[in-house]
PDB file of N, CA and C in Angstrom:
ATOM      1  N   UNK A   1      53.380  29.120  -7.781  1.00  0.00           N
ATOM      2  CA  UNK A   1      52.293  29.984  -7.385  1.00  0.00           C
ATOM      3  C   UNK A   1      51.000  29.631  -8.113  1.00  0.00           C
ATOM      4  N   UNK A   2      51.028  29.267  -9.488  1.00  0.00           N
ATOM      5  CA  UNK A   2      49.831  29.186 -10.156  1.00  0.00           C
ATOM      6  C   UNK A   2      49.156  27.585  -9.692  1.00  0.00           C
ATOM      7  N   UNK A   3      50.518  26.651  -9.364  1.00  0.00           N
ATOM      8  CA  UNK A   3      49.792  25.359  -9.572  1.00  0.00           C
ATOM      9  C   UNK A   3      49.254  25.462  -7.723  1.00  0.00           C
ATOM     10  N   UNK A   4      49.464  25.926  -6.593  1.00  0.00           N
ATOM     11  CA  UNK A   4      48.471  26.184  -5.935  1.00  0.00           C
ATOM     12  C   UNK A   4      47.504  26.609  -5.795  1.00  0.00           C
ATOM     13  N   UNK A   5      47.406  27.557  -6.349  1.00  0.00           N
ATOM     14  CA  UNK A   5      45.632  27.992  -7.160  1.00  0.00           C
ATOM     15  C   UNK A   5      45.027  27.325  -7.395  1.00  0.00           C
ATOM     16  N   UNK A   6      45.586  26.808  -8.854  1.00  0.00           N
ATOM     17  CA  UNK A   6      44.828  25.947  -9.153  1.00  0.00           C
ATOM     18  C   UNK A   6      44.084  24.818  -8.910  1.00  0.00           C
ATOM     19  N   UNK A   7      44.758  24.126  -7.725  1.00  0.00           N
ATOM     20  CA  UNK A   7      44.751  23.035  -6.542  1.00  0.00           C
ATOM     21  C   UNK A   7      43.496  23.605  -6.049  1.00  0.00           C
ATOM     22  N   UNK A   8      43.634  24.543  -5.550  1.00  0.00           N
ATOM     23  CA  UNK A   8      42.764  25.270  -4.769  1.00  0.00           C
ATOM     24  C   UNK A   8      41.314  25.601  -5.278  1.00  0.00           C
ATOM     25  N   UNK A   9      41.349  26.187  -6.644  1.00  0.00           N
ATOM     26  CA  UNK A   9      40.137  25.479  -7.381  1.00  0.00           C
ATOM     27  C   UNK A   9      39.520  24.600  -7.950  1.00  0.00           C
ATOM     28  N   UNK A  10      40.488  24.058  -7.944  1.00  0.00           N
ATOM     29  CA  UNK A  10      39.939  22.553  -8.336  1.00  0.00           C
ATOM     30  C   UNK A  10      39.122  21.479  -7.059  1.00  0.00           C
ATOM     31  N   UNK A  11      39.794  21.849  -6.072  1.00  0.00           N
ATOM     32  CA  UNK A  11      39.082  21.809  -4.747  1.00  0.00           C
ATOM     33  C   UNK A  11      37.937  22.054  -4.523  1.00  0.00           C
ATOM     34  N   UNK A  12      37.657  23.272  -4.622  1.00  0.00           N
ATOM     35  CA  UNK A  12      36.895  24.016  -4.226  1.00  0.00           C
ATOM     36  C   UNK A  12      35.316  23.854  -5.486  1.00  0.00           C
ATOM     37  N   UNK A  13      35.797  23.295  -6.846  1.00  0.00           N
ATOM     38  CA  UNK A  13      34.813  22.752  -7.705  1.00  0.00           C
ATOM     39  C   UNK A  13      34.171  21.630  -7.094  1.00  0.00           C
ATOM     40  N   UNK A  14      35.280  20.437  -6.646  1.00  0.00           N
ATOM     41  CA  UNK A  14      35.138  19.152  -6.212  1.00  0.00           C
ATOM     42  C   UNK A  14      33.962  19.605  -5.322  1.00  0.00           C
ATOM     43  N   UNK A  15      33.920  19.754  -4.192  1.00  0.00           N
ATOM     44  CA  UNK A  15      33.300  20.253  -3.093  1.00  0.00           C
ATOM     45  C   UNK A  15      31.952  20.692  -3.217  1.00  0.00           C
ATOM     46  N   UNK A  16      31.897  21.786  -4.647  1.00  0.00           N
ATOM     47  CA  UNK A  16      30.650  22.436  -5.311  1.00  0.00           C
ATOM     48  C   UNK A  16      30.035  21.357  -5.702  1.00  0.00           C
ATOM     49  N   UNK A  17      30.661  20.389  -6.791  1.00  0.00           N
ATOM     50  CA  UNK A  17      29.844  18.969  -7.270  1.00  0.00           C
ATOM     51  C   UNK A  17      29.301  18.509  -6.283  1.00  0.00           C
ATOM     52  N   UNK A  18      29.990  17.963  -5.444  1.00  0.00           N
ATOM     53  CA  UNK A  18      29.731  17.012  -4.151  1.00  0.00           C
ATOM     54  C   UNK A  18      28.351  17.474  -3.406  1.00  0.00           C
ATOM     55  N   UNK A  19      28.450  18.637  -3.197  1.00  0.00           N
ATOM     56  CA  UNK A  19      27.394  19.213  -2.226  1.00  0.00           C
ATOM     57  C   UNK A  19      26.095  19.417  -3.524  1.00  0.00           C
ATOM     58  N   UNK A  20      26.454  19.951  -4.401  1.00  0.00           N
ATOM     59  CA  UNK A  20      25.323  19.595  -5.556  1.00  0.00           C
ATOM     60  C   UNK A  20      24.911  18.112  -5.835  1.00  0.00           C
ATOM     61  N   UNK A  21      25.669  17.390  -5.806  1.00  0.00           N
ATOM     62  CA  UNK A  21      24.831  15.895  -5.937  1.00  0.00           C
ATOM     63  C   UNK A  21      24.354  15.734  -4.382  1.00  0.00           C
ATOM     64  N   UNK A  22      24.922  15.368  -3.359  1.00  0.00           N
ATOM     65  CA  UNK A  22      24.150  15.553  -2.317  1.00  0.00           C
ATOM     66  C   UNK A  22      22.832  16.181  -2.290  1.00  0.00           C
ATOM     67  N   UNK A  23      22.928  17.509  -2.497  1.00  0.00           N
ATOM     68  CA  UNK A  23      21.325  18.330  -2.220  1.00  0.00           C
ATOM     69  C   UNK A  23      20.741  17.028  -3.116  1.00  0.00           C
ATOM     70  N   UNK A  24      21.058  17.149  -4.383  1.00  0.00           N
ATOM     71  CA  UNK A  24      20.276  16.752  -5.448  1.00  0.00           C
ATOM     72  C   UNK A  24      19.607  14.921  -4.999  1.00  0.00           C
ATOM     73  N   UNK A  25      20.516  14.171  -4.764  1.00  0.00           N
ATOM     74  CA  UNK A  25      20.016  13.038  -3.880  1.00  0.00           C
ATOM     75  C   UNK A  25      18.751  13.124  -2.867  1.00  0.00           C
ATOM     76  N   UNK A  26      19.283  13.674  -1.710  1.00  0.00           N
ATOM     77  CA  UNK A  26      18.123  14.011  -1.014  1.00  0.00           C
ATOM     78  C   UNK A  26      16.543  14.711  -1.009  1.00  0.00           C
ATOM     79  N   UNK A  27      16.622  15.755  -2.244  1.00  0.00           N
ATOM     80  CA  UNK A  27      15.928  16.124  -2.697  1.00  0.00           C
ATOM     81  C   UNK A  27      15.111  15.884  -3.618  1.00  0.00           C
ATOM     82  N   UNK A  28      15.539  15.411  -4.482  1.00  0.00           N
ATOM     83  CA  UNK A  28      14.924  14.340  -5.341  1.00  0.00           C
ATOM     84  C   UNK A  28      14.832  13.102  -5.206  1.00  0.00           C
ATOM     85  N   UNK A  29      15.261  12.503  -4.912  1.00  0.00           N
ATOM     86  CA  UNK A  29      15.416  10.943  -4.158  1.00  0.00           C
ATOM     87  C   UNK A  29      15.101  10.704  -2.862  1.00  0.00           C
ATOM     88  N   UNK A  30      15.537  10.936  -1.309  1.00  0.00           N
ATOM     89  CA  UNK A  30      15.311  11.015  -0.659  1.00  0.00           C
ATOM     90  C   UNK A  30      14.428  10.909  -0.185  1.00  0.00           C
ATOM     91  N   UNK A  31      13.691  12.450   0.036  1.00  0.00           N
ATOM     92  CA  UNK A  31      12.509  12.986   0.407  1.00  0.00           C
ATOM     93  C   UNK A  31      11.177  12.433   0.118  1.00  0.00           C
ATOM     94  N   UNK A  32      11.131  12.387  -1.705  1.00  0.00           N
ATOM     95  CA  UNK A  32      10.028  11.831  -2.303  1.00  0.00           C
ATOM     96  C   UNK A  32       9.945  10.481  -1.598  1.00  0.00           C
ATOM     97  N   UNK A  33      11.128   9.595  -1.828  1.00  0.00           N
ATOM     98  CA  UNK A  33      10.692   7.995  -1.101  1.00  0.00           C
ATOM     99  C   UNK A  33      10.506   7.703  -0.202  1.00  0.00           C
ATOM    100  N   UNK A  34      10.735   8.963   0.640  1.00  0.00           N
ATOM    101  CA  UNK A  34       9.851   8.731   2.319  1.00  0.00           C
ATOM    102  C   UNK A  34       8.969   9.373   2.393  1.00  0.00           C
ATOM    103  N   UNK A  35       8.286  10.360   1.586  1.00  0.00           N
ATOM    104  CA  UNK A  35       6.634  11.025   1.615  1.00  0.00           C
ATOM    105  C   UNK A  35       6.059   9.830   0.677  1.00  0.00           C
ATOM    106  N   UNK A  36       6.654   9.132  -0.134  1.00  0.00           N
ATOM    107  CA  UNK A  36       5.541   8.415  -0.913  1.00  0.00           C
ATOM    108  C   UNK A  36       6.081   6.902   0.059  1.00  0.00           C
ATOM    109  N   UNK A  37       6.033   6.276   0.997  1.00  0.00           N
ATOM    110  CA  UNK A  37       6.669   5.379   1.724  1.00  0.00           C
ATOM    111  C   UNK A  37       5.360   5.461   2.814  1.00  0.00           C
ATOM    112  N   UNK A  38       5.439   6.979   3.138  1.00  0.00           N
ATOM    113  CA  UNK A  38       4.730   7.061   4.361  1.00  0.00           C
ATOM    114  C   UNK A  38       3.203   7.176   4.171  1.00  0.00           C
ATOM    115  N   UNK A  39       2.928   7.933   2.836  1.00  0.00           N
ATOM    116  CA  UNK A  39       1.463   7.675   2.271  1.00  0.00           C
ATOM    117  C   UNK A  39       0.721   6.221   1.948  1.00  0.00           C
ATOM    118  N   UNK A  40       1.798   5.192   1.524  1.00  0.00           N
ATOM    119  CA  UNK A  40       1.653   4.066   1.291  1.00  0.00           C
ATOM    120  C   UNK A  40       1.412   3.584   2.673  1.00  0.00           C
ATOM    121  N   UNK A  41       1.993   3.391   3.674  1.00  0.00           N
ATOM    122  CA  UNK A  41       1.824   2.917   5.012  1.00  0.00           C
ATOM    123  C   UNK A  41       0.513   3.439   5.745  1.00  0.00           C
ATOM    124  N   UNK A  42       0.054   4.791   4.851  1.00  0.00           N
ATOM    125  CA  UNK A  42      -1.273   5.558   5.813  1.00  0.00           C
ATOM    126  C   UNK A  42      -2.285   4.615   5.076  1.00  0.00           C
ATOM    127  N   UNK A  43      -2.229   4.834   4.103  1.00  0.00           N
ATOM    128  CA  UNK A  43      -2.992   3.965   3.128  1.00  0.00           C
ATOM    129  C   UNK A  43      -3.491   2.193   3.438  1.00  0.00           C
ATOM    130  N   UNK A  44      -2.681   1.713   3.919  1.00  0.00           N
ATOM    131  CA  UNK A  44      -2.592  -0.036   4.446  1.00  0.00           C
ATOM    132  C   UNK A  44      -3.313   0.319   5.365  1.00  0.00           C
ATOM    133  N   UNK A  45      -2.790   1.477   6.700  1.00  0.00           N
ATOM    134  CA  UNK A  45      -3.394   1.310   7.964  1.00  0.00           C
ATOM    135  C   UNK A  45      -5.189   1.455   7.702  1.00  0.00           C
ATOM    136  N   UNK A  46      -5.137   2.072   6.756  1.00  0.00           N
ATOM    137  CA  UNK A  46      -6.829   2.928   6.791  1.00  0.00           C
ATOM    138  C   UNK A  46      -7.674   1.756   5.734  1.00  0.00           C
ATOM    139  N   UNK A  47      -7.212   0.896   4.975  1.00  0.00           N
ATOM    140  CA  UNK A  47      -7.234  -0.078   4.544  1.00  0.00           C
ATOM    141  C   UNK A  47      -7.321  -1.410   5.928  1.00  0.00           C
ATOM    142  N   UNK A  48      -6.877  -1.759   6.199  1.00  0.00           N
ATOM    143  CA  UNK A  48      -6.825  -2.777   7.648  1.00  0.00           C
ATOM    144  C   UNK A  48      -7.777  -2.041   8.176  1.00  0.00           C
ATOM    145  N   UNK A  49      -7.953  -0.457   8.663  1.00  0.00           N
ATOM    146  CA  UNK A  49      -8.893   0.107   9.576  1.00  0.00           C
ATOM    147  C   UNK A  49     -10.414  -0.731   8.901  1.00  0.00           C
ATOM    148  N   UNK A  50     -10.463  -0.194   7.713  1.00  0.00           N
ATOM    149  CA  UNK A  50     -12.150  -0.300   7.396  1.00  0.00           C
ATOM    150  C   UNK A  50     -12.311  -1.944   7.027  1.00  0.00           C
ATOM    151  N   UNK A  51     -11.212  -2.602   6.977  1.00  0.00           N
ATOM    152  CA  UNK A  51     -11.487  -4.043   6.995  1.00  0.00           C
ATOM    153  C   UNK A  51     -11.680  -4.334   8.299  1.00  0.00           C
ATOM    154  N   UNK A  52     -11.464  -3.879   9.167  1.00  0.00           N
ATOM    155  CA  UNK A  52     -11.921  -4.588  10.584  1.00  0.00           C
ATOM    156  C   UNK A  52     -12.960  -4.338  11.043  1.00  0.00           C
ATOM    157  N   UNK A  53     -13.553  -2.893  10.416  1.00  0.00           N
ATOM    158  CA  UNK A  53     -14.815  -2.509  10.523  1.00  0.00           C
ATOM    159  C   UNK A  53     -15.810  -3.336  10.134  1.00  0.00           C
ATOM    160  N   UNK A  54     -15.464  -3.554   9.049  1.00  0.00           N
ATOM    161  CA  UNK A  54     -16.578  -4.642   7.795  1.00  0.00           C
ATOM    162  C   UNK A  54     -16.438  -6.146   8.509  1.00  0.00           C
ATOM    163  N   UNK A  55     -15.508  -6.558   8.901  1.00  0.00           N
ATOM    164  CA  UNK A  55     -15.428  -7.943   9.881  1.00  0.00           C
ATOM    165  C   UNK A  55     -16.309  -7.770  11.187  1.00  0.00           C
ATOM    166  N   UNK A  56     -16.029  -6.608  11.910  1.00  0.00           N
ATOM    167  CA  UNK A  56     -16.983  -6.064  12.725  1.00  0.00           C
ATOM    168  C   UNK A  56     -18.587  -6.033  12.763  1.00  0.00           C
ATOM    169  N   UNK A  57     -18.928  -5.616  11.798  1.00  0.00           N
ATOM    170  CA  UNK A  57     -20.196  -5.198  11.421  1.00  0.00           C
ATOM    171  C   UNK A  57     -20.578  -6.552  10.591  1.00  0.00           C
ATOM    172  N   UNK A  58     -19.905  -7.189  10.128  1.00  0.00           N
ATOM    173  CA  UNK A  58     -20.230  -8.659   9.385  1.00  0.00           C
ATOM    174  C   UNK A  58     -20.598 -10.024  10.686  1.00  0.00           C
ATOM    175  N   UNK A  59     -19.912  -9.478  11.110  1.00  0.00           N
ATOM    176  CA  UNK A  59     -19.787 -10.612  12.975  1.00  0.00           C
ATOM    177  C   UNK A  59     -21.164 -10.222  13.420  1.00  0.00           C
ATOM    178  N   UNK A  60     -21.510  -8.954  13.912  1.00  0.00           N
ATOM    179  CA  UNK A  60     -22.644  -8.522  14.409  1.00  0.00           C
ATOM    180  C   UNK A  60     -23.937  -9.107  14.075  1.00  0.00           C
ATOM    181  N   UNK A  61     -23.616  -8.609  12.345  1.00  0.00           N
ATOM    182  CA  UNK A  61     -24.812  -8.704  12.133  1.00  0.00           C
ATOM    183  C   UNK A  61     -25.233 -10.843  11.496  1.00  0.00           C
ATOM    184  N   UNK A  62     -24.497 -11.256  11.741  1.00  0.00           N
ATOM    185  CA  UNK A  62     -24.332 -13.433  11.773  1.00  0.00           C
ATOM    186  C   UNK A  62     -25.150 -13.044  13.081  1.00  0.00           C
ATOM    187  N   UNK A  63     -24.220 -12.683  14.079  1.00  0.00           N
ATOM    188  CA  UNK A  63     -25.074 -12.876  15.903  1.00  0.00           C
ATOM    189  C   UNK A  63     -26.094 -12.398  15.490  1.00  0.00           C
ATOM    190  N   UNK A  64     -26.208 -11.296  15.467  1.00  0.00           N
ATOM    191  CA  UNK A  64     -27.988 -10.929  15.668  1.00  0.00           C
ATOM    192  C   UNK A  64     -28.529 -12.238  14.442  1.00  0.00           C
ATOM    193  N   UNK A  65     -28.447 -12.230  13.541  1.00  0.00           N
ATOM    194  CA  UNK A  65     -29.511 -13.338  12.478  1.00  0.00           C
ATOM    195  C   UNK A  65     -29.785 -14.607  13.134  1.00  0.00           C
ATOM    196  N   UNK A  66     -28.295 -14.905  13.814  1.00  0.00           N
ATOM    197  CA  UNK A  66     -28.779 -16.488  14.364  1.00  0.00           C
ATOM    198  C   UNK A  66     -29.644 -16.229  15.387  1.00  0.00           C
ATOM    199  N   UNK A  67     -28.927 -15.660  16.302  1.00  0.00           N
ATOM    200  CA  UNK A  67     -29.821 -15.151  17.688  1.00  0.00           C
ATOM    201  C   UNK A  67     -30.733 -14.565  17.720  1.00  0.00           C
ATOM    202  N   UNK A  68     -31.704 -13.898  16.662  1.00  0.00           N
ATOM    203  CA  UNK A  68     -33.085 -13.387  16.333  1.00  0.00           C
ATOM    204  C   UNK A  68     -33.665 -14.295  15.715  1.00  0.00           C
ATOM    205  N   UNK A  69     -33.536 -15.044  14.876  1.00  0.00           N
ATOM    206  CA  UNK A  69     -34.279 -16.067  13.896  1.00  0.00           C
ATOM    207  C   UNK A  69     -34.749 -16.692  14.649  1.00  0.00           C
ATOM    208  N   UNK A  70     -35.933 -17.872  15.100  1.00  0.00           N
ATOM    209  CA  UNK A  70     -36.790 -18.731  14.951  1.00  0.00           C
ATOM    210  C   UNK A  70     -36.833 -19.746  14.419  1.00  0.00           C
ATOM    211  N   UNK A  71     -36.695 -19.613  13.114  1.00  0.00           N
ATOM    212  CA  UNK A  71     -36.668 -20.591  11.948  1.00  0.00           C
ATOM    213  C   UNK A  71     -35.584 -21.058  11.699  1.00  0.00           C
ATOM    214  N   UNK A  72     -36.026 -22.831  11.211  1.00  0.00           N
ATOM    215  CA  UNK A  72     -34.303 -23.973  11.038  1.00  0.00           C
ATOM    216  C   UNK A  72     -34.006 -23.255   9.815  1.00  0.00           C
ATOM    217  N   UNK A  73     -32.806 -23.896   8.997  1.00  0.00           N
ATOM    218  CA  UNK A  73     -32.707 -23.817   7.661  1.00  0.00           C
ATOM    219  C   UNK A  73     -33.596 -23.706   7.118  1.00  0.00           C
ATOM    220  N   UNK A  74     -33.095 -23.346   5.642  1.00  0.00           N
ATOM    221  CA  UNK A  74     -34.307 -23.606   4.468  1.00  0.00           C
ATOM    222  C   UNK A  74     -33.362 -25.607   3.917  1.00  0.00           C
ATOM    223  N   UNK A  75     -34.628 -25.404   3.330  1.00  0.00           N
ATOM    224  CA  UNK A  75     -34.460 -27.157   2.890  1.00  0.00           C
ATOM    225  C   UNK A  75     -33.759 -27.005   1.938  1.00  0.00           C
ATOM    226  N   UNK A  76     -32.852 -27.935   1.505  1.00  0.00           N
ATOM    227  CA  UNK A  76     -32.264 -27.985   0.167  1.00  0.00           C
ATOM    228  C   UNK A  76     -33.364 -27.701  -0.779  1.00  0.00           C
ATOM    229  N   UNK A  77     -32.979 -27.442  -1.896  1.00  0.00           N
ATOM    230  CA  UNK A  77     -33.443 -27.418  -3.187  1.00  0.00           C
ATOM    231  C   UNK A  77     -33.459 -28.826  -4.106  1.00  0.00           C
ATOM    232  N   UNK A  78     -32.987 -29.156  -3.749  1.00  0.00           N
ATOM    233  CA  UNK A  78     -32.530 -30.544  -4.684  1.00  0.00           C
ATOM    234  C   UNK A  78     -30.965 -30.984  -5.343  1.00  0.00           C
ATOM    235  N   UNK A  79     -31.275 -32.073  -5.994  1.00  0.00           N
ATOM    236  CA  UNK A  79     -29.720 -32.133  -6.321  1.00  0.00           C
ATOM    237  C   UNK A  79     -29.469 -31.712  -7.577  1.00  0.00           C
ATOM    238  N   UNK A  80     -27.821 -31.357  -7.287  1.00  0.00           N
ATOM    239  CA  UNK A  80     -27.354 -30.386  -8.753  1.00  0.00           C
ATOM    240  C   UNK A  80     -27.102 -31.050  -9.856  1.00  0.00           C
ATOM    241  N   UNK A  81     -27.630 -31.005 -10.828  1.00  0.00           N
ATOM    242  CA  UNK A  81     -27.548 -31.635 -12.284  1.00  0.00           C
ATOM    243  C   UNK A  81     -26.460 -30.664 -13.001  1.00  0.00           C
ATOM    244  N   UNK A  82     -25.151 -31.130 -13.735  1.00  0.00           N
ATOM    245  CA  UNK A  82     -24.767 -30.716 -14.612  1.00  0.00           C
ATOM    246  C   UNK A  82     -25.207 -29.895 -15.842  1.00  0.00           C
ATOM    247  N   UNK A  83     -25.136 -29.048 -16.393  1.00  0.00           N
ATOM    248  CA  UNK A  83     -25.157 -28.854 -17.419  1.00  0.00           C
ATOM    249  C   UNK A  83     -23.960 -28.859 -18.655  1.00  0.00           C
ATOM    250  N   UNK A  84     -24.565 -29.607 -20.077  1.00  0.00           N
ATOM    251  CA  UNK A  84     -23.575 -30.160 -20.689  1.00  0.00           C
ATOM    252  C   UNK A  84     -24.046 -29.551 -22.333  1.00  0.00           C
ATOM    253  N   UNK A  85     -23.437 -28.678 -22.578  1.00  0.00           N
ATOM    254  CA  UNK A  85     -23.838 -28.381 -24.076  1.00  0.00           C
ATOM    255  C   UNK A  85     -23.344 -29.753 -25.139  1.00  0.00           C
ATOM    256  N   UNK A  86     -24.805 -30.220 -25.814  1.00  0.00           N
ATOM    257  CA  UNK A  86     -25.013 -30.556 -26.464  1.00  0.00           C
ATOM    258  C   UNK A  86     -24.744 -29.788 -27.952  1.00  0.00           C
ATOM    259  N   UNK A  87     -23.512 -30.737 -28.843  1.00  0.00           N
ATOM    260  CA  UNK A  87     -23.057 -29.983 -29.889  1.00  0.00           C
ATOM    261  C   UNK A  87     -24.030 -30.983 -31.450  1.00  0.00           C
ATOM    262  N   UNK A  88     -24.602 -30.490 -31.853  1.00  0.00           N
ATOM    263  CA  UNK A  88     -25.068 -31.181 -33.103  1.00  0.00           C
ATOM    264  C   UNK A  88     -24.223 -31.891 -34.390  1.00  0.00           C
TER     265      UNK A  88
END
C-alpha cells in the first residue's frame, strides 16, 4: 500500500519538475531569442531600407551634376611628390 503511493508521488514530482523546466525554457530562453531575433531582423531591414535611400539620392544627385554641368573636368593639379621625413 505505501510503496504505491509513493510511486505515485514520486510521479507526480517528476511531472512538477518537467513542466517547471519546460515553462522555465520557453520563458526564459525561448521567447527572449525570438523577440531579440526578430528586433535584430527589423533592425537589418531598416538598415538596407535607408541604405537604398542614400544609394538613391546619391544616384540622383551624380545624374543631375553630370547632366546640369557645362563644364569639362577640373585639370589636374600636378604630380604627387612623396613626402619623406628627413631624420637628422
Amino acid at each position: 500500500m505505501i510503496v504505491p503511493l509513493f510511486s505515485m508521488i514520486l510521479r507526480f514530482l517528476f511531472f512538477v519538475f518537467l513542466f517547471y523546466v519546460l515553462f522555465k525554457l520557453v520563458f526564459d530562453f525561448i521567447i527572449p531569442l525570438y523577440r531579440t531575433t526578430r528586433k535584430v531582423k527589423q533592425g537589418f531591414r531598416e538598415m538596407h531600407q535607408k541604405m537604398q535611400e542614400q544609394q538613391g539620392t546619391d544616384a540622383y544627385q551624380q545624374a543631375a551634376q553630370t547632366n546640369g554641368s557645362t563644364q569639362s573636368k577640373p585639370a589636374p593639379l600636378g604630380d604627387y611628390i612623396d613626402f619623406e621625413e628627413v631624420k637628422d
